[in-house]
Protein backbone atom coordinates (compact mmCIF):
# COMPACT_ATOMS: atom_id res chain seq x y z
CA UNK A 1 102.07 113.97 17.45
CA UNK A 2 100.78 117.60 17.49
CA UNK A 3 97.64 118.90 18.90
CA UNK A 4 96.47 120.17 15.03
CA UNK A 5 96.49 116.31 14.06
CA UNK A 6 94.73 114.87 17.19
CA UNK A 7 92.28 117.95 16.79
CA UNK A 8 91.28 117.16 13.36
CA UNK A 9 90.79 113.12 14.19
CA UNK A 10 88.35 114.37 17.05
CA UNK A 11 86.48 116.14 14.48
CA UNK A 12 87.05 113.15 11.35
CA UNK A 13 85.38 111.00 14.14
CA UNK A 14 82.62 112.74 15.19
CA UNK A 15 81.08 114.16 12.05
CA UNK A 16 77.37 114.50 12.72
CA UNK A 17 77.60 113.52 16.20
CA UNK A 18 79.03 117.37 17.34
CA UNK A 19 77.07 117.25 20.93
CA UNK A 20 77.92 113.11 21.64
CA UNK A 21 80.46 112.02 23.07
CA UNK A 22 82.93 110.17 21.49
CA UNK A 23 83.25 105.65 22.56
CA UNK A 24 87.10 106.42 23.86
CA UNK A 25 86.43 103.39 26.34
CA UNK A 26 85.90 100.88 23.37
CA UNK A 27 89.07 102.45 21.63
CA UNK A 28 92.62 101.02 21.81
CA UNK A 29 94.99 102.78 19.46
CA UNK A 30 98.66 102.10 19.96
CA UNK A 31 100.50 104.75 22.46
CA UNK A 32 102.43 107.14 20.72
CA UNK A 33 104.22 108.97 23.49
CA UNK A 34 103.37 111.85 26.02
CA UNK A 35 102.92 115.37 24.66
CA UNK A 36 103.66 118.53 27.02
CA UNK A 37 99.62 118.85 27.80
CA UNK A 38 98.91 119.43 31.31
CA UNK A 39 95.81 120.02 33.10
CA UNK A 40 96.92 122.42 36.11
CA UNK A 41 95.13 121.69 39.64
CA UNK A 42 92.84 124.66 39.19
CA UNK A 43 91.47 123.18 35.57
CA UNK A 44 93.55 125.05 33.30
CA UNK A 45 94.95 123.33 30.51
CA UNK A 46 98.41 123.88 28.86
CA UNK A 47 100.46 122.96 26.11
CA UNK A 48 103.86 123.93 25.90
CA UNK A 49 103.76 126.03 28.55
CA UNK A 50 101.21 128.09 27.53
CA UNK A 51 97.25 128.30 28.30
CA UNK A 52 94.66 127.12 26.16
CA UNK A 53 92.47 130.33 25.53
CA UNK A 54 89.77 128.49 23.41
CA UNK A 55 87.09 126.79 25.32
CA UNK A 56 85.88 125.03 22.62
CA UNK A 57 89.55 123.50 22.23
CA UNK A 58 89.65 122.67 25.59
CA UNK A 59 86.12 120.64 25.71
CA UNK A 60 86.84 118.92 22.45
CA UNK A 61 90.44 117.70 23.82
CA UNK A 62 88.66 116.68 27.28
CA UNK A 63 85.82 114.86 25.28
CA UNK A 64 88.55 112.71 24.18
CA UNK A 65 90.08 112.26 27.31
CA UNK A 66 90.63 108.35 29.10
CA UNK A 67 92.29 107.87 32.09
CA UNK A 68 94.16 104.11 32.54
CA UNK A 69 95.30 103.18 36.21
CA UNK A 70 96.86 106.53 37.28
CA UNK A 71 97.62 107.84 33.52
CA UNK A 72 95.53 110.30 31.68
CA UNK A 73 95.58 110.03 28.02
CA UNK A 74 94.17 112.00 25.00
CA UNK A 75 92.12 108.72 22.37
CA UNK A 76 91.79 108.80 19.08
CA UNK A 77 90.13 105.91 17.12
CA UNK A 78 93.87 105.47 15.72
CA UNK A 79 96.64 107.01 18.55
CA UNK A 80 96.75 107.52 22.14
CA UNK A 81 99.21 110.22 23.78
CA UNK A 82 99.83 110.92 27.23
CA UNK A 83 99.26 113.92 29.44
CA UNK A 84 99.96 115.18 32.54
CA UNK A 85 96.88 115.88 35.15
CA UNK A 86 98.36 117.29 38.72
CA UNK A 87 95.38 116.55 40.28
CA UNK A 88 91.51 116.11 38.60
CA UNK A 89 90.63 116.97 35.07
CA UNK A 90 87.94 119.43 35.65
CA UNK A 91 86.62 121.02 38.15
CA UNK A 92 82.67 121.00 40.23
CA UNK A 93 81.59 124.83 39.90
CA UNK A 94 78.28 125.34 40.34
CA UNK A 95 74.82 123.02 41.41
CA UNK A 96 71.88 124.07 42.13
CA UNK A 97 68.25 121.62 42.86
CA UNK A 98 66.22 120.52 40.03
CA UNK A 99 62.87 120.07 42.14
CA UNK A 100 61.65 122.79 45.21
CA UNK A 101 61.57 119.41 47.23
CA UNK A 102 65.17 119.42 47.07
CA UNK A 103 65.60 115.96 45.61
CA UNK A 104 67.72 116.34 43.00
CA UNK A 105 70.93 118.00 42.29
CA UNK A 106 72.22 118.96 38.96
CA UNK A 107 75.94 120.03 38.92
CA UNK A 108 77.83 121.35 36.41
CA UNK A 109 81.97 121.54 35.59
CA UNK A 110 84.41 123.94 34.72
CA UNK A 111 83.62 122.76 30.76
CA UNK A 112 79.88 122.92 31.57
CA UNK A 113 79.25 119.17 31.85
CA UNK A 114 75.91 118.94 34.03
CA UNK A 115 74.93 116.18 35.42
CA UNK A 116 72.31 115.12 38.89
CA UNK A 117 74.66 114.40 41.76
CA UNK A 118 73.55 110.56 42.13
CA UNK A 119 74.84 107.21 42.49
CA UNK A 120 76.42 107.32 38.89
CA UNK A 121 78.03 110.42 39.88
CA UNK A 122 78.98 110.04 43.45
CA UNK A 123 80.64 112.25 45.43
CA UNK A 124 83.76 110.77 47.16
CA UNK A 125 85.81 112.64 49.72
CA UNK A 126 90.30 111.86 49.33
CA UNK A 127 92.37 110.93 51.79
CA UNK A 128 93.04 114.84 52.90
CA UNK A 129 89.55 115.42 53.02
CA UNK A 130 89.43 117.00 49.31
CA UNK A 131 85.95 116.27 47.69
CA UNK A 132 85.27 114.72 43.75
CA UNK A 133 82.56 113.92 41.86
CA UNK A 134 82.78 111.21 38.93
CA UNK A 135 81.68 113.34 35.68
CA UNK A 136 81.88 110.01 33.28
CA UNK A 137 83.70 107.28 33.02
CA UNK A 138 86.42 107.01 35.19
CA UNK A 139 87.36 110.81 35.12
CA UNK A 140 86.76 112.80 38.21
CA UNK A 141 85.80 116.66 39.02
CA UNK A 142 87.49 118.39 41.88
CA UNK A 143 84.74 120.32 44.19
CA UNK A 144 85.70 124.21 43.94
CA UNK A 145 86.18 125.21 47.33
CA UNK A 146 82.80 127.74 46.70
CA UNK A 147 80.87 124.70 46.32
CA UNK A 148 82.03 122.95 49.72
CA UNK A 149 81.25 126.37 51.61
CA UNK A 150 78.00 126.42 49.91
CA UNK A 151 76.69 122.31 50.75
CA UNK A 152 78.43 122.54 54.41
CA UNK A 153 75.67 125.41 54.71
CA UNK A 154 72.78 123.31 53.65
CA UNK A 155 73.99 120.04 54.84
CA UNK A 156 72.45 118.70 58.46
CA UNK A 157 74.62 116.67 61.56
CA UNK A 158 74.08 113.47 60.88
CA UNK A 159 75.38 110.31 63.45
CA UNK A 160 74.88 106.62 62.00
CA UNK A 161 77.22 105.32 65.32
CA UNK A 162 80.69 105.91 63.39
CA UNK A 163 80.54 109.41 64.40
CA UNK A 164 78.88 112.57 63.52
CA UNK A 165 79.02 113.40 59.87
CA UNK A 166 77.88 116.48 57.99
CA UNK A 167 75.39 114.60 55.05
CA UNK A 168 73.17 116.47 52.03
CA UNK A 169 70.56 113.63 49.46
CA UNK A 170 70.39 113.92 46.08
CA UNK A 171 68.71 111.64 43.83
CA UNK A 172 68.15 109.19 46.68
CA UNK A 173 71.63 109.14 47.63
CA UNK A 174 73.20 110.32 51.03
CA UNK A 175 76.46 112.36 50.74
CA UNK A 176 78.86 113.08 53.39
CA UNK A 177 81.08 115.94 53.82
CA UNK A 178 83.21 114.78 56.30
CA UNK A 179 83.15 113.79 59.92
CA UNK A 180 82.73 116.38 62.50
């Protein structure tokens, strides 16, 4: 399986539909082995040791992009091939509010998926204390560590009896960053 074949089933599949993104979750093609893809911690993407210096590759690979228990996988409507993902597939760069009320916050990826920071996007913190937003599906965004700095300066002390936590809202939603 190369990259040139999976590339041009994206594109066989998604004729007229450029900007939508593709069903993968009601495809199940047959597994056709892992290809040397990875997704490096800081959202780079390689293949065969060397970086992917086309965004537009990289967003049309990651449109097609499932993850299955702890496995990431690249879906076509006919194969499925494994990659490697050291940590999340892309990575929370920027937000800002939607409303001067502060209401609503719209967030946006490393491969410029935006998206209000709400209960269909939550923001979960890791074991360690590292922070991720679900982008879709099941596929998760990292928070850049500029991002963190940047809500730990608007967030407020908050203490519902489990301890004080530092909390932001968006979308009706209450966020934590982590106990104090």
């Amino acid at each position: 399986m190369s990259l040139e074949k999976i590339s041009a089933q994206i594109s066989d599949s998604q004729q007229g539909n450029a900007k939508k993104m593709p069903p993968v979750e009601l495809w199940d093609p047959p597994f056709c082995g892992d290809i040397d893809l990875e997704i490096k911690s800081d959202g780079s993407w390689f293949y065969n040791g060397t970086v992917f210096k086309r965004l537009s590759l990289v967003k049309l690979f990651a449109s097609v992009l499932k993850k299955e228990a702890d496995k990431y996988f690249l879906v076509t409507p006919v194969e499925k091939v494994g990659i490697m993902v050291a940590d999340a597939p892309f990575i929370l760069t920027q937000w800002q509010w939607l409303d001067e009320q502060k209401t609503s916050m719209q967030v946006t990826t490393n491969l410029d998926d935006s998206f209000i920071l709400n209960a269909e996007h939550p923001l979960e913190a890791s074991e360690d204390g590292a922070l991720y937003v679900t982008v879709r599906r099941n596929l998760q965004a990292k928070v850049h560590r500029n991002v963190y700095y940047q809500w730990v300066d608007l967030a407020r002390e908050d203490d519902k009896g489990n301890g004080a936590e530092l909390v932001f809202f968006s979308a009706d939603c209450r966020f934590s960053l982590g106990q104090l």
